[in-house]
N, C-alpha and C. Protein backbone atom coordinates (compact mmCIF):
# COMPACT_ATOMS: atom_id res chain seq x y z
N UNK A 1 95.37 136.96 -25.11
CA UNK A 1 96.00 135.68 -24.87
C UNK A 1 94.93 134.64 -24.54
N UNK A 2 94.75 133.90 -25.18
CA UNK A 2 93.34 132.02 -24.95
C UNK A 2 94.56 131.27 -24.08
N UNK A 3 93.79 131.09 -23.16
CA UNK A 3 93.87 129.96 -22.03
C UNK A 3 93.97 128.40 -22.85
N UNK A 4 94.84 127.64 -23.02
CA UNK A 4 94.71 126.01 -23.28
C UNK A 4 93.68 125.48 -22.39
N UNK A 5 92.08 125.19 -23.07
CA UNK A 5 91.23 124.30 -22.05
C UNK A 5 92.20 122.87 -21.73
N UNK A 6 91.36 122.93 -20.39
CA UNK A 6 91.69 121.77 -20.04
C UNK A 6 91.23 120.05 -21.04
N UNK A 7 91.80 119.22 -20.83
CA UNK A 7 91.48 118.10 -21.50
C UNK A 7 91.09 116.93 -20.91
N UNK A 8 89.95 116.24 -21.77
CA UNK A 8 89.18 114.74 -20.90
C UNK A 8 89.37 114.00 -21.76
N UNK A 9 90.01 112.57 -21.69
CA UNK A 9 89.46 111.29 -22.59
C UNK A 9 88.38 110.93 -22.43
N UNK A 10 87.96 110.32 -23.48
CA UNK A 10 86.53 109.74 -23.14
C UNK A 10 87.01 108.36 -23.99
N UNK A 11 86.50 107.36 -22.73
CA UNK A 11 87.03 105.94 -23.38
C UNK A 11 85.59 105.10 -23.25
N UNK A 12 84.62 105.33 -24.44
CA UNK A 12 83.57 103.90 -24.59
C UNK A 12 83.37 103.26 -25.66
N UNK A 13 83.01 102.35 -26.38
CA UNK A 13 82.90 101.35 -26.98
C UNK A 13 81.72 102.27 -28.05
N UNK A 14 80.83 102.38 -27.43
CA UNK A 14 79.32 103.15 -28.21
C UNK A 14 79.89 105.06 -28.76
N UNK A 15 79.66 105.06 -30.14
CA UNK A 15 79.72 106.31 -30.80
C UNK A 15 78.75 106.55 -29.99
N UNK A 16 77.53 106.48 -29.67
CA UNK A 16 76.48 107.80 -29.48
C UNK A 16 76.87 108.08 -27.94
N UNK A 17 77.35 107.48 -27.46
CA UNK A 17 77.91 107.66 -26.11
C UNK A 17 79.07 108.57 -25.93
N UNK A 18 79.86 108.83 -26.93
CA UNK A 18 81.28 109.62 -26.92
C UNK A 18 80.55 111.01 -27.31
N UNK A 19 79.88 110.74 -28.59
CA UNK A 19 78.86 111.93 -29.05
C UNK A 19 78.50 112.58 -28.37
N UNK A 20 77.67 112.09 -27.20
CA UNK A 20 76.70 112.66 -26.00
C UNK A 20 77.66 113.45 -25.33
N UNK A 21 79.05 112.79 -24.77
CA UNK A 21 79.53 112.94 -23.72
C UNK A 21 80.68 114.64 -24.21
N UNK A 22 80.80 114.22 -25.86
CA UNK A 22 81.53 115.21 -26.45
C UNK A 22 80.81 116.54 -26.07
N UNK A 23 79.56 116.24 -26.65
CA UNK A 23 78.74 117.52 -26.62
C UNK A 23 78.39 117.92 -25.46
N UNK A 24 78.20 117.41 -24.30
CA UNK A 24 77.83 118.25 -23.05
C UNK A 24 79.32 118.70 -22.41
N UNK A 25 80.68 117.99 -23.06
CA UNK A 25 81.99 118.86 -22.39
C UNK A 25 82.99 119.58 -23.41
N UNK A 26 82.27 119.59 -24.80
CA UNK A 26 83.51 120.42 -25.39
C UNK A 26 83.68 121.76 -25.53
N UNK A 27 82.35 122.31 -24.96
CA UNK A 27 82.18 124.08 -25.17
C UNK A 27 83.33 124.67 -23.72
N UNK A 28 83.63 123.65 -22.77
CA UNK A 28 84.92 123.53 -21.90
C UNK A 28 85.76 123.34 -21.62
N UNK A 29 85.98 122.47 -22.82
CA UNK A 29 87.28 121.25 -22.27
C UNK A 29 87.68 120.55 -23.77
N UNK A 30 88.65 120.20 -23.65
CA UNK A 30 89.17 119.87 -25.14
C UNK A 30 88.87 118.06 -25.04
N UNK A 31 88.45 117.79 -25.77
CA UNK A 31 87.77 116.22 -25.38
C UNK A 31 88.00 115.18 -26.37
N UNK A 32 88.99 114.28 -26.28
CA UNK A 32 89.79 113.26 -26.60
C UNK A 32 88.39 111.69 -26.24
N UNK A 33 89.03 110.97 -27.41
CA UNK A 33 88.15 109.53 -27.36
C UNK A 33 88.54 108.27 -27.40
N UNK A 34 88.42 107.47 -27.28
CA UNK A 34 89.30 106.13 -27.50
C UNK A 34 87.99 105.01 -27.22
N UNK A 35 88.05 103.78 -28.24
CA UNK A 35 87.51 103.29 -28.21
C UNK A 35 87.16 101.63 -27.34
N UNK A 36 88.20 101.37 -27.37
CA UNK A 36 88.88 100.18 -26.52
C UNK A 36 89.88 100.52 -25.16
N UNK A 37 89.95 99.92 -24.37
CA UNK A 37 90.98 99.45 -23.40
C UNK A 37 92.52 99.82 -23.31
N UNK A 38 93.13 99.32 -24.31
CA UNK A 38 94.22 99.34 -25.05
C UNK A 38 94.31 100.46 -25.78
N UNK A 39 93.70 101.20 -26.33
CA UNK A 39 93.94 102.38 -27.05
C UNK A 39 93.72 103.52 -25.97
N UNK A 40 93.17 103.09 -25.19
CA UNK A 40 92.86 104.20 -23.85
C UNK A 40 94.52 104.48 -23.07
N UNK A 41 94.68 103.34 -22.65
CA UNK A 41 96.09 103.64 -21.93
C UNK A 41 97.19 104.68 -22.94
N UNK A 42 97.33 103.89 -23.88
CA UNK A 42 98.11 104.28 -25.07
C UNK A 42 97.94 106.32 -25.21
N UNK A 43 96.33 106.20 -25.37
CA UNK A 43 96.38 107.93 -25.45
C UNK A 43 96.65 108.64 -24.15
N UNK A 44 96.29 108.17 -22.97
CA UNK A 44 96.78 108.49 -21.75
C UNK A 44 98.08 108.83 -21.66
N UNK A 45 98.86 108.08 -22.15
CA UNK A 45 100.35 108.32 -21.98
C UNK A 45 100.49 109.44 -23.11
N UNK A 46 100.28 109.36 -24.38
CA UNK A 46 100.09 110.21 -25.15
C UNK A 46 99.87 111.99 -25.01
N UNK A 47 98.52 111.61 -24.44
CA UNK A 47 98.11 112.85 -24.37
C UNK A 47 98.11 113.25 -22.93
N UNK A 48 97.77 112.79 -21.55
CA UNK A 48 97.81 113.32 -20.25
C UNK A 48 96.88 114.04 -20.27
N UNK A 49 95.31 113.17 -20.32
CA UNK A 49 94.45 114.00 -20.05
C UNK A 49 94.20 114.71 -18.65
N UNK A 50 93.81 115.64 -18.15
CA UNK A 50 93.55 115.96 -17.51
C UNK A 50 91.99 115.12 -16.39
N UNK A 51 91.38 114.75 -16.91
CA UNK A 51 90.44 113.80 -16.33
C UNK A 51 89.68 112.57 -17.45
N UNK A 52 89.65 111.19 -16.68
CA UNK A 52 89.16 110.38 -18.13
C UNK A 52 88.04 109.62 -17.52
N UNK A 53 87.34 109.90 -18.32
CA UNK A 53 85.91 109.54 -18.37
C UNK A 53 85.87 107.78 -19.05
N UNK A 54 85.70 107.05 -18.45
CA UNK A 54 86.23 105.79 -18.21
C UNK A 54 85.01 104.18 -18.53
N UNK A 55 84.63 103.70 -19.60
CA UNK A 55 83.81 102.61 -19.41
C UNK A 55 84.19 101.60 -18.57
N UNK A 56 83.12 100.72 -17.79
CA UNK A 56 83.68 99.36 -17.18
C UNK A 56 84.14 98.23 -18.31
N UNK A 57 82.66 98.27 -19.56
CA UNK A 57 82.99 97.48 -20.11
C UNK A 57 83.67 97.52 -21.52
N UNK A 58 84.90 97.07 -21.72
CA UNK A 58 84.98 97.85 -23.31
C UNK A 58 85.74 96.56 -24.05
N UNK A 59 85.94 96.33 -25.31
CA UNK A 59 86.81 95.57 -25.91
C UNK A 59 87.98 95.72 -25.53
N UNK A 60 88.87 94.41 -26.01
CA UNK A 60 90.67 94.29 -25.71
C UNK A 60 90.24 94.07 -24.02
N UNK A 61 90.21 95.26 -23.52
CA UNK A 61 90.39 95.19 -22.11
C UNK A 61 89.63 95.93 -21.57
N UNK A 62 89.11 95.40 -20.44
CA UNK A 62 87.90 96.24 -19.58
C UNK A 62 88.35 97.61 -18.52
N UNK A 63 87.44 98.48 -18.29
CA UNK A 63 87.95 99.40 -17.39
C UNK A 63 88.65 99.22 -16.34
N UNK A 64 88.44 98.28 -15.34
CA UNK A 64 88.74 98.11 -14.77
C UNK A 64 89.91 97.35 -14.43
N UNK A 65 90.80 96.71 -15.69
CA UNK A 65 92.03 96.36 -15.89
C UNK A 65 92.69 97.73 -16.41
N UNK A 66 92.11 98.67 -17.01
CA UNK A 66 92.96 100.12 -17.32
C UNK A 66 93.17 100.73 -16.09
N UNK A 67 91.89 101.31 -15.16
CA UNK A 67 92.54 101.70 -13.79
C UNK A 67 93.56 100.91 -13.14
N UNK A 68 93.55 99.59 -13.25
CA UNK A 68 94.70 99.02 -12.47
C UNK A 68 95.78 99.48 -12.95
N UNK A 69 96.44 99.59 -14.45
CA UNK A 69 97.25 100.10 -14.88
C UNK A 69 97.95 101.17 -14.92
N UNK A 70 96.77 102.05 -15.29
CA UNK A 70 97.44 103.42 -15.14
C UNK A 70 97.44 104.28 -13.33
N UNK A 71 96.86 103.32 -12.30
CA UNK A 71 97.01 103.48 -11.16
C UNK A 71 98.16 103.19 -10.46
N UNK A 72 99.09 102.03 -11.21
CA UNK A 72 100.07 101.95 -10.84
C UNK A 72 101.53 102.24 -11.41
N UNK A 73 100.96 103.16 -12.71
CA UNK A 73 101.98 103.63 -13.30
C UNK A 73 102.16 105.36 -12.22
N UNK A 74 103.25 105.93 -12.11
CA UNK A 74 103.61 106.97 -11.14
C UNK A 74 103.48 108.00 -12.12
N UNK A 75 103.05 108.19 -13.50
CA UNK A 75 103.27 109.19 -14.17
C UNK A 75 101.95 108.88 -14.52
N UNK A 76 101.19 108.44 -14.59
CA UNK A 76 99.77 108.50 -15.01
C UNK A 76 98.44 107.96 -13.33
N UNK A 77 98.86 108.06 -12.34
CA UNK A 77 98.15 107.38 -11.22
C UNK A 77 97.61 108.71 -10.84
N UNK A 78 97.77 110.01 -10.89
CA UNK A 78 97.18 111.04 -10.38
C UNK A 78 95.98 111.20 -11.24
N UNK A 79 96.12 110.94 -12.24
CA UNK A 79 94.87 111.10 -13.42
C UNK A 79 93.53 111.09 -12.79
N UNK A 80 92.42 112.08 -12.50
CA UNK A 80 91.22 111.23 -12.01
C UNK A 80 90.37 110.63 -13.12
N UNK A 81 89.24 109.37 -12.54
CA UNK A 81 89.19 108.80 -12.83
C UNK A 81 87.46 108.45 -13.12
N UNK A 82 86.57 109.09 -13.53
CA UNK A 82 85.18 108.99 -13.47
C UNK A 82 84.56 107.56 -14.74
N UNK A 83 84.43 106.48 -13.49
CA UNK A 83 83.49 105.49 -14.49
C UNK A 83 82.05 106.44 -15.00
N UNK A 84 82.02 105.75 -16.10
CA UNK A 84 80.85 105.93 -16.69
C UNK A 84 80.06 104.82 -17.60
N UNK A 85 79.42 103.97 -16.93
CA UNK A 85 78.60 102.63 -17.28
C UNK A 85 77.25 102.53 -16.88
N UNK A 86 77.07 101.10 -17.67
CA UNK A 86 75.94 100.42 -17.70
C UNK A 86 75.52 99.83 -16.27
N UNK A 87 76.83 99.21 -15.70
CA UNK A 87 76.64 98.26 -14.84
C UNK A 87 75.96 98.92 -13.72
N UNK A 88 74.91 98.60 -12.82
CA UNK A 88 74.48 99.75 -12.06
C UNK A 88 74.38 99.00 -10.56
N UNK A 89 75.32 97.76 -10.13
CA UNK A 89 74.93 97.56 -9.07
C UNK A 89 76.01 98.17 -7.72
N UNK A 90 75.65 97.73 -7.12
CA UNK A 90 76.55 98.34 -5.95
C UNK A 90 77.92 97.76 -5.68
N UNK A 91 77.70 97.06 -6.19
CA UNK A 91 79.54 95.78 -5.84
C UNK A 91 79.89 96.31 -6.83
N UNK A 92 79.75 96.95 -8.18
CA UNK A 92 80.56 97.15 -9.23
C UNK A 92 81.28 98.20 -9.19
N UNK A 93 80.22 99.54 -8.40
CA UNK A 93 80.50 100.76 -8.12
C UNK A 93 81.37 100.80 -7.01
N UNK A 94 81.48 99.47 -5.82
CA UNK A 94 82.65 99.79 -4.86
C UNK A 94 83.48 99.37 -5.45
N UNK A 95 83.44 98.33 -6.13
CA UNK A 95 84.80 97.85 -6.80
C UNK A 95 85.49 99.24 -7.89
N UNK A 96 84.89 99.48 -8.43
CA UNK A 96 85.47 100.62 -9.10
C UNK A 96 86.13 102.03 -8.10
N UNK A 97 85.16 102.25 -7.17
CA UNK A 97 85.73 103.50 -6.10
C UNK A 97 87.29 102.82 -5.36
N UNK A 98 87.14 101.27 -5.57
CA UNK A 98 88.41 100.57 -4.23
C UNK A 98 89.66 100.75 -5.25
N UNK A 99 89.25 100.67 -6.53
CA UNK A 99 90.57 100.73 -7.39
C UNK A 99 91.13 102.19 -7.64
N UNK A 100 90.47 102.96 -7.03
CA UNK A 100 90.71 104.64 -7.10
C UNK A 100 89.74 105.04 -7.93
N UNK A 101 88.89 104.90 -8.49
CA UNK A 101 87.88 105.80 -9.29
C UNK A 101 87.60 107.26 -8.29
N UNK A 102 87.54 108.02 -9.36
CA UNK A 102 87.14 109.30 -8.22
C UNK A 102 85.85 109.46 -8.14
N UNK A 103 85.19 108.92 -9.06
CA UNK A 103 83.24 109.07 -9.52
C UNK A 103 82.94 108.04 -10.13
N UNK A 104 81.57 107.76 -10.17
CA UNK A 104 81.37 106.61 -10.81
C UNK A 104 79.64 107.65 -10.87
N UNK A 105 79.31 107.31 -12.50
CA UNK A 105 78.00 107.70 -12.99
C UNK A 105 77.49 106.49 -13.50
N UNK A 106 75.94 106.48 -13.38
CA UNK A 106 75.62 105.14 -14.28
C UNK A 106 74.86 105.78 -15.82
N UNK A 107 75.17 104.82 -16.53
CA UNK A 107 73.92 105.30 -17.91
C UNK A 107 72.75 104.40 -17.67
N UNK A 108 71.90 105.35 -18.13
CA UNK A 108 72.02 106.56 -18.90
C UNK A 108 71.89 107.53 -17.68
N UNK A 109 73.17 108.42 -18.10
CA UNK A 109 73.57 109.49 -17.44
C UNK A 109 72.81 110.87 -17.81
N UNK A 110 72.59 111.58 -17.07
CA UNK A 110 72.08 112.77 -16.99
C UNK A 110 73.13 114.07 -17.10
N UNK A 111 72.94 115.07 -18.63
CA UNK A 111 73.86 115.55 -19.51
C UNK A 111 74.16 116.76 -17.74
N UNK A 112 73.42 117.01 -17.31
CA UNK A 112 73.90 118.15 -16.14
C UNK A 112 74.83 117.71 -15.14
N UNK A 113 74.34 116.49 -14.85
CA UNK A 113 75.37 116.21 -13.68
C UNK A 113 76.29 115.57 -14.03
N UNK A 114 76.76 114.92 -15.47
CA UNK A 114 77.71 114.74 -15.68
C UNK A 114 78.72 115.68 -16.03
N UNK A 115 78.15 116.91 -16.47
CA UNK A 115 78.73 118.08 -16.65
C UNK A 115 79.08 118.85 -14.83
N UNK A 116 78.54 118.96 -13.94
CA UNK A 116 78.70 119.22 -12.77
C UNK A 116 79.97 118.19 -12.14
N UNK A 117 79.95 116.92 -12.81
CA UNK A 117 80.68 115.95 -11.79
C UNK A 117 82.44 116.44 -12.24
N UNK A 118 82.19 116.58 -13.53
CA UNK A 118 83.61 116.61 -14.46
C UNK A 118 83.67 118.11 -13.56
N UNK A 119 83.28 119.04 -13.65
CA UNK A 119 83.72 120.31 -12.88
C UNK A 119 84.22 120.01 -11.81
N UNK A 120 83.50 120.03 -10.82
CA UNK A 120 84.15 119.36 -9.92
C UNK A 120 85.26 118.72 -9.96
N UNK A 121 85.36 117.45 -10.13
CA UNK A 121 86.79 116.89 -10.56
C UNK A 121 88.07 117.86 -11.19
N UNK A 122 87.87 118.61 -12.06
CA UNK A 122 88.48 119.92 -12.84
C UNK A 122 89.03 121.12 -11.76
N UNK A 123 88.14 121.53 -11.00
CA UNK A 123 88.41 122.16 -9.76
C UNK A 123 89.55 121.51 -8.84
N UNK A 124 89.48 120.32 -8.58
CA UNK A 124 90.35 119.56 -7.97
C UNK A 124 91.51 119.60 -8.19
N UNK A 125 91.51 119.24 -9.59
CA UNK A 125 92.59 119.24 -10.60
C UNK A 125 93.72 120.83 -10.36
N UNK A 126 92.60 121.83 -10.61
CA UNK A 126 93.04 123.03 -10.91
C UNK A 126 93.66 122.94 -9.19
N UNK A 127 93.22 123.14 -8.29
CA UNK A 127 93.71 123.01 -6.91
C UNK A 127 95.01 122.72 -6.94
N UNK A 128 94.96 121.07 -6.99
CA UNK A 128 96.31 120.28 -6.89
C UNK A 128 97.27 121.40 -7.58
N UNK A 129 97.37 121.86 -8.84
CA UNK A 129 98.23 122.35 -9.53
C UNK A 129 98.77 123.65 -8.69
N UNK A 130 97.50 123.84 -8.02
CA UNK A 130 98.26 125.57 -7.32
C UNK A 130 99.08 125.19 -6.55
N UNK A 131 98.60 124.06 -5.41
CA UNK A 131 99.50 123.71 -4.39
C UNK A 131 100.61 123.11 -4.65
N UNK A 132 101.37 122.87 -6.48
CA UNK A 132 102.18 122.21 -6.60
C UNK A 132 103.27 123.17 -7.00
N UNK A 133 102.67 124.17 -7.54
CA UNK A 133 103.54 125.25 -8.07
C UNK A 133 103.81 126.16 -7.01
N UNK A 134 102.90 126.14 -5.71
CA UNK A 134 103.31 127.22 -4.53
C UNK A 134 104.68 126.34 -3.70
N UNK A 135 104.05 124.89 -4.25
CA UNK A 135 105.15 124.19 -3.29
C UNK A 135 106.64 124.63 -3.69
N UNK A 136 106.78 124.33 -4.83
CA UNK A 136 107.75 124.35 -5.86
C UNK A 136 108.72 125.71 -5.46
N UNK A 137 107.59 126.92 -5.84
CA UNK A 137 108.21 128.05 -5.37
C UNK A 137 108.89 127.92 -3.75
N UNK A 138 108.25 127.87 -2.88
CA UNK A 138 108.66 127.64 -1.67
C UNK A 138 110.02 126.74 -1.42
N UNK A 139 110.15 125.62 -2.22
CA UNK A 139 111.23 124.63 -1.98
C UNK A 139 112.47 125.28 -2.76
N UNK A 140 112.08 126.31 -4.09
CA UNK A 140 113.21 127.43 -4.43
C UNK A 140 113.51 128.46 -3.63
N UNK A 141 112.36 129.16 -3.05
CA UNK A 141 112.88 129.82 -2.41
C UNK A 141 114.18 129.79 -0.89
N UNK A 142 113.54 128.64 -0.24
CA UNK A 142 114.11 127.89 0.84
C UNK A 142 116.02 127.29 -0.08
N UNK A 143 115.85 127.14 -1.25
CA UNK A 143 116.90 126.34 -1.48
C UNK A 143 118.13 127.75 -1.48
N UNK A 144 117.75 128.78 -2.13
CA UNK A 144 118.44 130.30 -2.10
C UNK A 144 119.10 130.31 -1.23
């Protein structure tokens, strides 16, 4: 029986950037792309990635109008949320952590620890899910 890997969007503007990002997470993870703003949300709802790897700056609409969005949608706000940009100053990176980002990497990113950060995050992920399905059980069992 194969396990369904888990799944990441990857939303940037630059092919060699999706390329990069493909190749250091697909021998793990099933890895989705989108090029713009607007096509990002769209596959989000679509697909429910499991973690999305997120530009600040992109056409149509910038990252940081997508986190607002899908942060306040209730069916897509659990999503985590790892920027991955250019911009490298410190007001950009709190502004991104204040809107819920769970990580923020700058480029050029380093293929290990972006591979370490997404684990992490994935672990999290995998967590939440135990404690949702123990809950679940528990609130059946109690309902008996």
């Amino acid at each position: 029986m194969s396990e369904t890997k888990n799944s990441i969007l990857v939303v940037d503007d630059n092919d060699i950037n999706i390329a990069i990002l493909e190749d250091i997470l697909k021998h793990d993870y099933e890895v989705h792309s989108a090029k713009d703003g607007v096509e990002a949300i769209e596959m989000v709802k679509d697909i429910m990635p499991d973690i999305l790897l997120l530009d600040v700056v992109l056409p149509k609409m910038g990252g940081f109008e997508v986190i607002k969005i899908l942060k306040e949608d209730p069916s897509t706000n659990e999503i985590p949320i790892i920027f991955v940009t250019a911009l490298s100053d410190v007001d950009n990176e709190r502004h991104g952590l204040q809107l819920g980002a769970d990580d923020y990497i700058q480029k050029p990113f380093d293929p290990v620890s972006v591979k370490l950060r997404v684990d992490i995050q994935m672990r999290i992920v995998s967590q939440m899910r135990k404690i949702q399905l123990l809950s679940d059980e528990v609130a059946m069992w109690m309902k008996d």
